[in-house]
Protein backbone atom coordinates (compact mmCIF):
# COMPACT_ATOMS: atom_id res chain seq x y z
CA UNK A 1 8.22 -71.53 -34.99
CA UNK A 2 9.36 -72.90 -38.45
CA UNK A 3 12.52 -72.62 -39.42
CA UNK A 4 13.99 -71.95 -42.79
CA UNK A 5 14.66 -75.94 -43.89
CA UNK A 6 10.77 -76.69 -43.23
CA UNK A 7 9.41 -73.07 -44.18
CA UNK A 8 5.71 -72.82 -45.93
CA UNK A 9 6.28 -74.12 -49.74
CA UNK A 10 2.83 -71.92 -50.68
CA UNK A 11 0.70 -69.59 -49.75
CA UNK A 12 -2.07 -71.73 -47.90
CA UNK A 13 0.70 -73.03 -45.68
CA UNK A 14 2.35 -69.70 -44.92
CA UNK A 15 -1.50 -68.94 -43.92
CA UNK A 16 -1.91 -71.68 -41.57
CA UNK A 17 1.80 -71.33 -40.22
CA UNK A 18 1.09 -67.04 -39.92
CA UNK A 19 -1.92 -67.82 -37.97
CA UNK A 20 -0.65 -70.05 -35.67
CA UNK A 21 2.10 -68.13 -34.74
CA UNK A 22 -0.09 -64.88 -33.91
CA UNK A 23 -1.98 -67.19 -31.87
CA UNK A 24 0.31 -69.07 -29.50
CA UNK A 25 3.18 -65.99 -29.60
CA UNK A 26 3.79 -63.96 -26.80
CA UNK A 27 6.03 -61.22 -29.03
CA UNK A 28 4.13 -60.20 -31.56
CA UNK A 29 6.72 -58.03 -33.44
CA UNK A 30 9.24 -61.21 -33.36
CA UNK A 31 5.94 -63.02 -35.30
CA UNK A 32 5.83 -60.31 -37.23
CA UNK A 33 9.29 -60.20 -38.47
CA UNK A 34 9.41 -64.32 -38.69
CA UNK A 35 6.45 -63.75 -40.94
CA UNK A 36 7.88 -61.15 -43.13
CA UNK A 37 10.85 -63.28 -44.29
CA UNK A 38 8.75 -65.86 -44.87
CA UNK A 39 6.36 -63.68 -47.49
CA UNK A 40 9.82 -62.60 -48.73
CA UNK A 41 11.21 -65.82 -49.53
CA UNK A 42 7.66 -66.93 -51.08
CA UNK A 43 7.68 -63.77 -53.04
CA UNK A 44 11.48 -63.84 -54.54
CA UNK A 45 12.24 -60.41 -52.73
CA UNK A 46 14.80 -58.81 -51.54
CA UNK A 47 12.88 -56.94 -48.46
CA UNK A 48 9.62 -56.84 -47.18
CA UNK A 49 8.49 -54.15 -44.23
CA UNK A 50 5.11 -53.84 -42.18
CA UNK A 51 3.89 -50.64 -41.47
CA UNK A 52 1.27 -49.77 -38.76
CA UNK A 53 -1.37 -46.98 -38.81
CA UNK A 54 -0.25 -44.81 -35.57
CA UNK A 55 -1.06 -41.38 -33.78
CA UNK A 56 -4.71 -41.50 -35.33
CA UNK A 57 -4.14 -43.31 -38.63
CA UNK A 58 -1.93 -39.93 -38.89
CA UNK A 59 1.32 -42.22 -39.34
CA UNK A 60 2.82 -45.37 -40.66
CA UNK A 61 5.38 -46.75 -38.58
CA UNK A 62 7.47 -49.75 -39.57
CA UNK A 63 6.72 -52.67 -36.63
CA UNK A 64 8.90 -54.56 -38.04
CA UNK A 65 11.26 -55.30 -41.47
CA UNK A 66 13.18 -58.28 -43.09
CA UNK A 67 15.66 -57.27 -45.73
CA UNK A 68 19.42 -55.63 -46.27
CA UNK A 69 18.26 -52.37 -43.85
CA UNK A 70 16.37 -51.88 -40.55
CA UNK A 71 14.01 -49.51 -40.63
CA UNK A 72 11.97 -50.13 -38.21
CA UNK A 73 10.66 -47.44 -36.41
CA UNK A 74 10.35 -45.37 -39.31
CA UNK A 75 7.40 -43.07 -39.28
CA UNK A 76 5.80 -41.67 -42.26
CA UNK A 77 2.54 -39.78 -43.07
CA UNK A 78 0.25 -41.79 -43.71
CA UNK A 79 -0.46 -39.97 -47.12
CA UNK A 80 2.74 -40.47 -48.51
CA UNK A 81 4.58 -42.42 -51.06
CA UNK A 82 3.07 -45.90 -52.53
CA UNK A 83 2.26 -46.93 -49.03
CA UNK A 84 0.15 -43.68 -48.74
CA UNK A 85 -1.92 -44.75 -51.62
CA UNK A 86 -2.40 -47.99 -50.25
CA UNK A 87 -3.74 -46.90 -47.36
CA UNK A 88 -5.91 -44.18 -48.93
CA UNK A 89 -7.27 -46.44 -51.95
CA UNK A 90 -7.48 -49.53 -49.15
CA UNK A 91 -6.35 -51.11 -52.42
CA UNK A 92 -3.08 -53.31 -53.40
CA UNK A 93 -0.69 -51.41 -55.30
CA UNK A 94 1.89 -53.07 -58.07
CA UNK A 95 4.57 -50.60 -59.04
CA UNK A 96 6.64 -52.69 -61.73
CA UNK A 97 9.14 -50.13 -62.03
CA UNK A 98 9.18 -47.47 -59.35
CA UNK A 99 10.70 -44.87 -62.21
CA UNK A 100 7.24 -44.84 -64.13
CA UNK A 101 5.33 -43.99 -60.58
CA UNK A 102 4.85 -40.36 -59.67
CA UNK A 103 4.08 -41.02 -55.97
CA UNK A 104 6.92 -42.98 -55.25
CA UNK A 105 10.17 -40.23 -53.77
CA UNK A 106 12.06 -42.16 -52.52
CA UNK A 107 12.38 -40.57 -48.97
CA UNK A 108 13.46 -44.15 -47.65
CA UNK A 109 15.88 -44.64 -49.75
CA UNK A 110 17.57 -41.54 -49.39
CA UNK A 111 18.24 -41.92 -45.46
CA UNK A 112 19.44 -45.71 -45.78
CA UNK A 113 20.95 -46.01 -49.15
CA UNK A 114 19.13 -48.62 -50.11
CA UNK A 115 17.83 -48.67 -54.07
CA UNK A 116 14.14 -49.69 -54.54
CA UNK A 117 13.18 -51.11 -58.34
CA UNK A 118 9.73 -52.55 -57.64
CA UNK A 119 7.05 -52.40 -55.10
CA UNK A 120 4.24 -54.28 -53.88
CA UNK A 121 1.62 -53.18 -51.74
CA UNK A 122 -0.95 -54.44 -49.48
CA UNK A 123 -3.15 -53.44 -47.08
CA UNK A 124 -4.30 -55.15 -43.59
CA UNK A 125 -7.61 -54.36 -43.47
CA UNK A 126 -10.23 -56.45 -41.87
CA UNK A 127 -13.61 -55.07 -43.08
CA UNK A 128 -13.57 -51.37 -41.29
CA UNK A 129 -10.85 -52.20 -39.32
CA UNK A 130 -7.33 -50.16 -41.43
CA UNK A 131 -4.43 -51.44 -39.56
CA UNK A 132 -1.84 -50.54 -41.88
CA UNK A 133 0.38 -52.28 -44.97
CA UNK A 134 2.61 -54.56 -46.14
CA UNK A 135 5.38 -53.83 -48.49
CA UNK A 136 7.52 -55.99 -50.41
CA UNK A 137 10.39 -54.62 -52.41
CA UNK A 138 12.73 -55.94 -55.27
CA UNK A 139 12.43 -59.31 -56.98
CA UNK A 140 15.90 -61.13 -57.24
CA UNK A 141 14.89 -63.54 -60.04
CA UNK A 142 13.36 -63.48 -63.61
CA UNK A 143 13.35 -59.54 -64.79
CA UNK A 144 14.02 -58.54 -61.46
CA UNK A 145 9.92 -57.15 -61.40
CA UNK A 146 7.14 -58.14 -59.32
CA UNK A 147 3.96 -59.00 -61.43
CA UNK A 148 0.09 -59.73 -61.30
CA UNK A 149 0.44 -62.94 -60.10
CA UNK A 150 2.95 -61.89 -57.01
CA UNK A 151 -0.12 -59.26 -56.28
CA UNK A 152 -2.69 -61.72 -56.30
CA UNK A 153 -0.36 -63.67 -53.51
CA UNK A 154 0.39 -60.90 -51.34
CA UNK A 155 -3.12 -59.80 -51.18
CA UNK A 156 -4.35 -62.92 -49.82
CA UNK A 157 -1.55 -63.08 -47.54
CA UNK A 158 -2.19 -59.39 -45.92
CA UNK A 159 -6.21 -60.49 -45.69
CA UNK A 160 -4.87 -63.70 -43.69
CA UNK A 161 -2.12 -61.36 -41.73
CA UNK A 162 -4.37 -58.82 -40.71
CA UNK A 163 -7.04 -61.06 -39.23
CA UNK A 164 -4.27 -62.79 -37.18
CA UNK A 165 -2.94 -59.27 -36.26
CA UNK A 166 -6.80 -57.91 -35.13
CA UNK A 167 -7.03 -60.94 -33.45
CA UNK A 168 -3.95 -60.68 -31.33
CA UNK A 169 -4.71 -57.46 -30.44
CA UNK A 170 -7.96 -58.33 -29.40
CA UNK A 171 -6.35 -60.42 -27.71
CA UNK A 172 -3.72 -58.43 -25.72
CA UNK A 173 -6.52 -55.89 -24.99
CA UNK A 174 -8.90 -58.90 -23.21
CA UNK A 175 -6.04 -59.73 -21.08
CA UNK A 176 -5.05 -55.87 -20.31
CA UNK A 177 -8.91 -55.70 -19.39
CA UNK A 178 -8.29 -58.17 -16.84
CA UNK A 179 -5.40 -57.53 -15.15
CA UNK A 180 -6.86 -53.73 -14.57
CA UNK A 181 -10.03 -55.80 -13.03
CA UNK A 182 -7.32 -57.88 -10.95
CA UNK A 183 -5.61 -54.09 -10.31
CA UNK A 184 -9.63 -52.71 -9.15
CA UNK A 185 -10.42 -55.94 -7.13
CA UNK A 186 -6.99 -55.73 -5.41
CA UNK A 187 -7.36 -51.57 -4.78
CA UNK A 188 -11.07 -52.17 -3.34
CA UNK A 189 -9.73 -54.76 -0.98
CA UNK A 190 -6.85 -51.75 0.21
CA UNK A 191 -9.85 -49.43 0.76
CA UNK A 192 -12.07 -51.70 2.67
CA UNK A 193 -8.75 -52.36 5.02
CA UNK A 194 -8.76 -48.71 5.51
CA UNK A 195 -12.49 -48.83 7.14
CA UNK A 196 -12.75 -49.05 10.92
CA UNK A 197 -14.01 -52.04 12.05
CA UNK A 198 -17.62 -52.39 13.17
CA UNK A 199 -17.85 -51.05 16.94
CA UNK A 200 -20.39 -52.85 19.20
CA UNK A 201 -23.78 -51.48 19.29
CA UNK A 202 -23.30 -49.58 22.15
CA UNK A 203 -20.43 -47.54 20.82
CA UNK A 204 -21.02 -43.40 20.21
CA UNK A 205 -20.11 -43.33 16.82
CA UNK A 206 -21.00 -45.68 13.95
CA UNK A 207 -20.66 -45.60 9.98
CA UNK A 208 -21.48 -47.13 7.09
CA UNK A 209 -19.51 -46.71 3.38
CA UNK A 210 -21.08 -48.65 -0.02
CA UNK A 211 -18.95 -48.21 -2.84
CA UNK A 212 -20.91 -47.71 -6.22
CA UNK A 213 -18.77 -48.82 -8.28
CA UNK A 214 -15.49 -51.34 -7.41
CA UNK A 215 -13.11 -48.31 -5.68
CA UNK A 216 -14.60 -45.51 -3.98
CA UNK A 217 -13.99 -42.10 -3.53
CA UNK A 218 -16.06 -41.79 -0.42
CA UNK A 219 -14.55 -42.54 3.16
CA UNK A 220 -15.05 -42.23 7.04
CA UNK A 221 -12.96 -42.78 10.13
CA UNK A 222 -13.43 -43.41 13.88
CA UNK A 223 -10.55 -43.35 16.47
CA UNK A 224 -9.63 -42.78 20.12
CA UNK A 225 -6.57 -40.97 20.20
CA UNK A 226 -3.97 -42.02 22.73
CA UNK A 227 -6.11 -38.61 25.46
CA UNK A 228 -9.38 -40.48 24.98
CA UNK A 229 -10.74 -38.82 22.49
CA UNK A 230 -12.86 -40.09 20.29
CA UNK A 231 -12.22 -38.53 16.20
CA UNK A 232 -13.96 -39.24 13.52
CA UNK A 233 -14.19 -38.27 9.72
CA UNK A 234 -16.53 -38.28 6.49
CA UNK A 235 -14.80 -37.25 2.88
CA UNK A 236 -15.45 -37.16 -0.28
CA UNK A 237 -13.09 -36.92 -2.89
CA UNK A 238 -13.93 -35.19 -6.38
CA UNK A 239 -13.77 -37.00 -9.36
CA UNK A 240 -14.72 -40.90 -10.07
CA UNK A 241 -12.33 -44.07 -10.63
CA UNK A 242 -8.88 -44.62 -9.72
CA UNK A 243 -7.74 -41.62 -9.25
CA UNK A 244 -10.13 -40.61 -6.91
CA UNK A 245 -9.70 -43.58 -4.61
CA UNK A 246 -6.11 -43.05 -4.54
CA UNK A 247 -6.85 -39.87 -3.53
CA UNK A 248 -9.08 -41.21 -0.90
CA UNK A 249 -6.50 -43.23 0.69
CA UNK A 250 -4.09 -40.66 0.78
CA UNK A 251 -6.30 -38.23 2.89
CA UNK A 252 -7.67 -41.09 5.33
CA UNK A 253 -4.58 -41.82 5.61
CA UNK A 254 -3.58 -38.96 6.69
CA UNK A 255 -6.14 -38.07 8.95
CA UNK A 256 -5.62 -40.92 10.59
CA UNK A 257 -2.01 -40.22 11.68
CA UNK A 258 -2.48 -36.39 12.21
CA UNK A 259 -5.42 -36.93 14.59
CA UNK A 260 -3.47 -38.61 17.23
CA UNK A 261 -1.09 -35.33 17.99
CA UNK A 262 -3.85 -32.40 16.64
CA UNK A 263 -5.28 -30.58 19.74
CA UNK A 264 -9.06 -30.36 17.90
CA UNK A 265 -10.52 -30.30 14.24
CA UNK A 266 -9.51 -26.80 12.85
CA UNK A 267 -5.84 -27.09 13.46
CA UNK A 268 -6.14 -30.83 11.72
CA UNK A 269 -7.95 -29.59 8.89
CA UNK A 270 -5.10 -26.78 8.41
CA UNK A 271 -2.10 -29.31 7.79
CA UNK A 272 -4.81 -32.01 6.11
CA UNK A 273 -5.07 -29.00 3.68
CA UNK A 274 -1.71 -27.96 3.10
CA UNK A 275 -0.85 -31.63 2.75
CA UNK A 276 -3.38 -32.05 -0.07
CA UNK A 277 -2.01 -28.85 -1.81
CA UNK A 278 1.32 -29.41 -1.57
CA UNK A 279 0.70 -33.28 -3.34
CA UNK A 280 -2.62 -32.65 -4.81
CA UNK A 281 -2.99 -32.45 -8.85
CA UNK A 282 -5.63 -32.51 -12.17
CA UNK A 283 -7.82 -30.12 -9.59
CA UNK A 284 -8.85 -32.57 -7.48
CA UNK A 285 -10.08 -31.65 -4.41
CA UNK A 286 -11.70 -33.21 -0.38
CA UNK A 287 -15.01 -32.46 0.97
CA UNK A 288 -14.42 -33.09 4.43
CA UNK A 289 -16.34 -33.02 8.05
CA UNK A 290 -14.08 -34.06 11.01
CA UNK A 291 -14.89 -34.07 14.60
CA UNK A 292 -13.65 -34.64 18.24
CA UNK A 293 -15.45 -35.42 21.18
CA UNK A 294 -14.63 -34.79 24.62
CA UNK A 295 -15.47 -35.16 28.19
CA UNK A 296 -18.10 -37.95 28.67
CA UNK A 297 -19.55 -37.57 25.66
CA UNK A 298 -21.31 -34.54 26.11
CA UNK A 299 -19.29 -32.39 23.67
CA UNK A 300 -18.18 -32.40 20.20
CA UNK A 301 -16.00 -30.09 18.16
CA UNK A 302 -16.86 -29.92 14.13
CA UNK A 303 -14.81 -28.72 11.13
CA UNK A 304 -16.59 -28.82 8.06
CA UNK A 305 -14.62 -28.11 4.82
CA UNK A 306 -17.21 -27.57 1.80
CA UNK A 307 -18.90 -30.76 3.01
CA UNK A 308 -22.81 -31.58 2.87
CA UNK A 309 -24.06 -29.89 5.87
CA UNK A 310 -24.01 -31.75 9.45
CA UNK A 311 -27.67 -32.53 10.76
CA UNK A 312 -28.20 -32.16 14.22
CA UNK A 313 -31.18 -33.69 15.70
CA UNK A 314 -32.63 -32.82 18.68
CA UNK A 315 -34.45 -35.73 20.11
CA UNK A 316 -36.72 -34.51 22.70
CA UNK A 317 -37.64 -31.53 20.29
CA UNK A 318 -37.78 -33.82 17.35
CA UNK A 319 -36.07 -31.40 15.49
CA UNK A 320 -33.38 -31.40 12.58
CA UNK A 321 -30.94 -28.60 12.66
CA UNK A 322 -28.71 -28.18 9.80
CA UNK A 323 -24.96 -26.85 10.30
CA UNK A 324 -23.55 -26.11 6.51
CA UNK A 325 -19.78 -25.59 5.90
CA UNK A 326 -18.33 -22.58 6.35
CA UNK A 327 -14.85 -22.83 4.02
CA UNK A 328 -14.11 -24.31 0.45
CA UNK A 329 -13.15 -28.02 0.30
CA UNK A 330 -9.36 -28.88 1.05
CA UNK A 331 -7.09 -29.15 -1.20
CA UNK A 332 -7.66 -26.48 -3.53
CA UNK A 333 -5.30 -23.72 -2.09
CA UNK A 334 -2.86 -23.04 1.12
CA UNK A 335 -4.44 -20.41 2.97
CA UNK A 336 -8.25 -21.05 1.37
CA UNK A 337 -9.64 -21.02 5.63
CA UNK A 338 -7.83 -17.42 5.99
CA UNK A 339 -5.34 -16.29 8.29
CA UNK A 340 -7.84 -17.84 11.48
CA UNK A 341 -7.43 -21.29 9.96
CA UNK A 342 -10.29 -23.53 9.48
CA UNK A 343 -13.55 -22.45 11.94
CA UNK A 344 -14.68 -25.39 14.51
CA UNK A 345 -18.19 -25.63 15.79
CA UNK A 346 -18.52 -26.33 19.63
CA UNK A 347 -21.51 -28.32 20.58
CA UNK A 348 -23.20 -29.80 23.66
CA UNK A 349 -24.05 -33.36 22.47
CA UNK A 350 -26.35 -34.44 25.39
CA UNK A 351 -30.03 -35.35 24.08
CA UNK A 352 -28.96 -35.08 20.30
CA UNK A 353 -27.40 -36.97 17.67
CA UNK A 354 -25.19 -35.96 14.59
CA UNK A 355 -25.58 -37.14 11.46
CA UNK A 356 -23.09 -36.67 8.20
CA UNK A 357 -23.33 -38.02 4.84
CA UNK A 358 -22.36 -37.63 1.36
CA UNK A 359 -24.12 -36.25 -1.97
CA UNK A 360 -24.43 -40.09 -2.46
CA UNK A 361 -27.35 -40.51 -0.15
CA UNK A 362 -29.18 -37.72 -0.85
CA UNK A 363 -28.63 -38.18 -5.08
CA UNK A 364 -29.85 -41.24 -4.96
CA UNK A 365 -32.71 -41.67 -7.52
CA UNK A 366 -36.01 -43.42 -7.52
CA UNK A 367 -37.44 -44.76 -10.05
CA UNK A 368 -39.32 -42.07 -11.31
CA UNK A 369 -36.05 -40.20 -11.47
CA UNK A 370 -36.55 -38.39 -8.59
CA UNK A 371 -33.67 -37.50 -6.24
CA UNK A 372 -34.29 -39.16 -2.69
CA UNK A 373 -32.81 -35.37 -1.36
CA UNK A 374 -31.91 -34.36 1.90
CA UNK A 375 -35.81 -34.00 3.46
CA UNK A 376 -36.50 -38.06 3.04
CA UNK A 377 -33.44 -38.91 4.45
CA UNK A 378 -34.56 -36.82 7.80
CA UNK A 379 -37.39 -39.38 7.06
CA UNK A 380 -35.42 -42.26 7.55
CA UNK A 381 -33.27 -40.86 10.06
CA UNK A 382 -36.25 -39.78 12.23
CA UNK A 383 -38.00 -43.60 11.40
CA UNK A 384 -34.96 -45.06 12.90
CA UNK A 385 -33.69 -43.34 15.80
CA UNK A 386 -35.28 -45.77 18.09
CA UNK A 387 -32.79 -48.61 16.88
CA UNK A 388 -29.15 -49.19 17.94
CA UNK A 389 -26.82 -46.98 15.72
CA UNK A 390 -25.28 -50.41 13.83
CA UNK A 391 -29.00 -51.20 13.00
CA UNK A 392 -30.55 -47.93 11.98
CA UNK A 393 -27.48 -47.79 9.70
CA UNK A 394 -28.24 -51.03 8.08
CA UNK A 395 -31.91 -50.15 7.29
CA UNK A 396 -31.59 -46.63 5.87
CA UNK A 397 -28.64 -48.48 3.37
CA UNK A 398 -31.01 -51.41 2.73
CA UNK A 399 -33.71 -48.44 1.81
CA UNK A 400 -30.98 -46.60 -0.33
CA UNK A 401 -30.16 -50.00 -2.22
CA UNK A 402 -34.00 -50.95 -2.88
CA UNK A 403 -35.10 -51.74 -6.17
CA UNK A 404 -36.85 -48.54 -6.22
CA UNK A 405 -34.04 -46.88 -5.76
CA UNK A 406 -30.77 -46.12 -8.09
CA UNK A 407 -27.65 -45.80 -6.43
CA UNK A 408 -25.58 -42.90 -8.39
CA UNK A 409 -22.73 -42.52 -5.97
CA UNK A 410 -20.61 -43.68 -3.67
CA UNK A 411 -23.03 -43.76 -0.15
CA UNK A 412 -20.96 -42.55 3.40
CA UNK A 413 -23.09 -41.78 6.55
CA UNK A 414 -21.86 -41.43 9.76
CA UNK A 415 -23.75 -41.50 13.03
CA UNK A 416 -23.09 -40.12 16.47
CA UNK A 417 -25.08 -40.25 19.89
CA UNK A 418 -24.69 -37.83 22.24
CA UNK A 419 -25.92 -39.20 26.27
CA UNK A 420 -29.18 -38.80 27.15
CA UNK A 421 -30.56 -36.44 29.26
CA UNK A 422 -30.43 -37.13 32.87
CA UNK A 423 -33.78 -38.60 34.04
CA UNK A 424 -34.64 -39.61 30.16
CA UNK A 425 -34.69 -42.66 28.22
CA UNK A 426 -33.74 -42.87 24.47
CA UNK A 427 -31.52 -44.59 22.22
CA UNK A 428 -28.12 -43.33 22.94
CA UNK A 429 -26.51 -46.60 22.08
């Protein structure tokens, strides 16, 4: 940065030396205030002060001020006073003699005590862009009055100072833009640790979650609690972005933990809920199926929370039953299952399979806009069944990811095969 002995002996090398500065600084109101004594000491002034168009170009607030007083941090209207016009007119302003202006108050120099003869005004404007003004106040030599030739200067100097200022902002926000992709890549990376492993083939229970954009709100959970039991989950939190995936890591979190000690579904989905309310906030709310299964296999327990309805298919029948929710999502208030608690479905597993997904499968579009809906996934369910779990998971998400096909949503489906019957063959595995 230059210091006063080698300081810019006209306007073209303030320019370059301004410019620089904006460039290579990493504290832009320090570059600010190094360049306003520098315009000051071109200009013969007493005090010079940049103001910034705030709160919706509703305010001016000084960024920064070289001169007798510190103001900065003062906030005007944006309408008011010489810098008002400035900004209104997008026009330099020359007040020779602030007596002989009617807009000028003198509001600032009431509160500091500070007595203003002569004004000049510019604003930073870079073509539609109105970033705010720069004042100069009080020449200490000649007749103590700025002139037409001081205007002329400071106007090319606020065109040069408010392309270096757009330009460091631009360049602030490019480097805030990727340290929240840094922040995204670093919370998908959390949610895919959150995932269960892959099981092998022959495992009960498999699932499958795509994200559709880099965090999701959508998640799923298999476990054997420390009984046996096998639990597993499928959510889906409201809302989009970050706030839904945090969301989403809070409840799979939770789940996780409160399975291992919860004697079936309902009574998990009770304290899942009152967890959610107690934390939960902007209305958000959990769309939630979880499940237990017992014995050899042969029986499950469900608790569906204002999820997309369980399909149970019956493989010797080739038939698709549908089991919808019976209560309102978690989350959204205490006591929302009633004094019973949240209602569990008991069912004999042998010969059938479960399936659960999110809106995410079924929304998905085709090309001729379309929804895929819940009867073509059947389709692909019922094309598939012959496979191992792993693999008819993998083909209904390379159908869903086609080119045909436009993802809208997070995607979450969850398998799980019930034995066979005795005496039968069929792809339990």
């Amino acid at each position: 940065m230059s210091d006063s002995h080698d300081r810019p002996k006209d306007p073209l090398d303030l320019i370059a030396d301004m410019t620089r500065e904006f460039t290579t600084s990493q504290d832009a109101e320090l570059t600010m205030r190094h360049g306003l004594r520098q315009v000051a000491e071109l200009l013969h002034a007493e005090a010079a002060s940049l103001f910034l168009l705030e709160n919706g170009d509703k305010d001016l607030v000084c960024r920064a001020c070289h001169g007798p007083v510190d103001i900065t941090g003062l906030r005007l209207p944006a309408k008011l006073g010489v810098i008002g016009r400035t900004v209104t007119e997008n026009r330099s302003q020359l007040v020779r003699d602030v007596s002989d202006d009617p807009d000028f108050g003198g509001q600032v120099d009431k509160r500091t005590g500070f007595t203003t003869r002569s004004i000049l005004c510019a604003p930073l404007t870079v073509r539609d862009q109105h970033m705010g003004v720069v004042e100069i106040i009080n020449k200490f030599d000649g007749d103590g009055l700025f002139n037409m030739e001081d205007l002329r200067v400071l106007t090319t100097l606020a065109r040069s100072a408010a392309l270096a200022l757009l330009n460091a902002r631009l360049t602030e926000q490019l480097l805030e833009r990727e340290r929240l992709v840094r922040e995204l890549e670093l919370a998908a990376e959390i949610q895919r640790g959150l995932l269960p492993a892959p099981d092998p083939d022959d495992a009960p229970i498999h699932g499958i979650n795509i994200a559709a954009h880099d965090v999701s709100g959508d998640f799923f959970d298999i476990l054997v609690d420390p009984k046996g039991r096998r639990w597993f989950c499928v959510g889906d939190v409201s809302g989009k972005g970050m706030n839904a995936a945090l969301m989403m890591a809070k409840t799979a979190s939770l789940f996780r933990c409160l399975a291992k000690t919860m004697p079936s579904p309902g009574p998990l989905m009770d304290t899942l809920n009152a967890e959610l309310c107690e934390t939960a906030s902007r209305g958000m709310f959990v769309t939630m199926v979880s499940g237990m299964i017992v014995e050899d296999g042969s029986r499950v327990f469900l608790s569906n929370a204002g999820h997309e309805p369980t399909q149970v298919f019956d493989r010797s029948a080739d038939r698709f039953e549908a089991l919808p929710a019976e209560v309102p999502p978690l989350g959204i208030f205490p006591d929302i299952a009633g004094p019973d608690g949240f209602p569990e479905s008991d069912l004999l597993l042998t010969g059938k399979d479960l399936y659960i997904f999110t809106d995410g499968v079924t929304e998905a579009k085709t090309k001729d806009g379309t929804m895929v809906g819940t009867e073509r996934v059947k389709d692909m369910l019922r094309a598939g069944r012959a496979l191992p779990a792993g693999q008819q998971l993998a083909k209904i998400a390379e159908t869903l990811l086609a080119d045909d096909v436009k993802q809208r949503d997070d995607i979450t489906l969850l398998i799980v095969r019930g034995p066979n019957e005795p005496g039968t063959k069929g792809s339990a595995a």
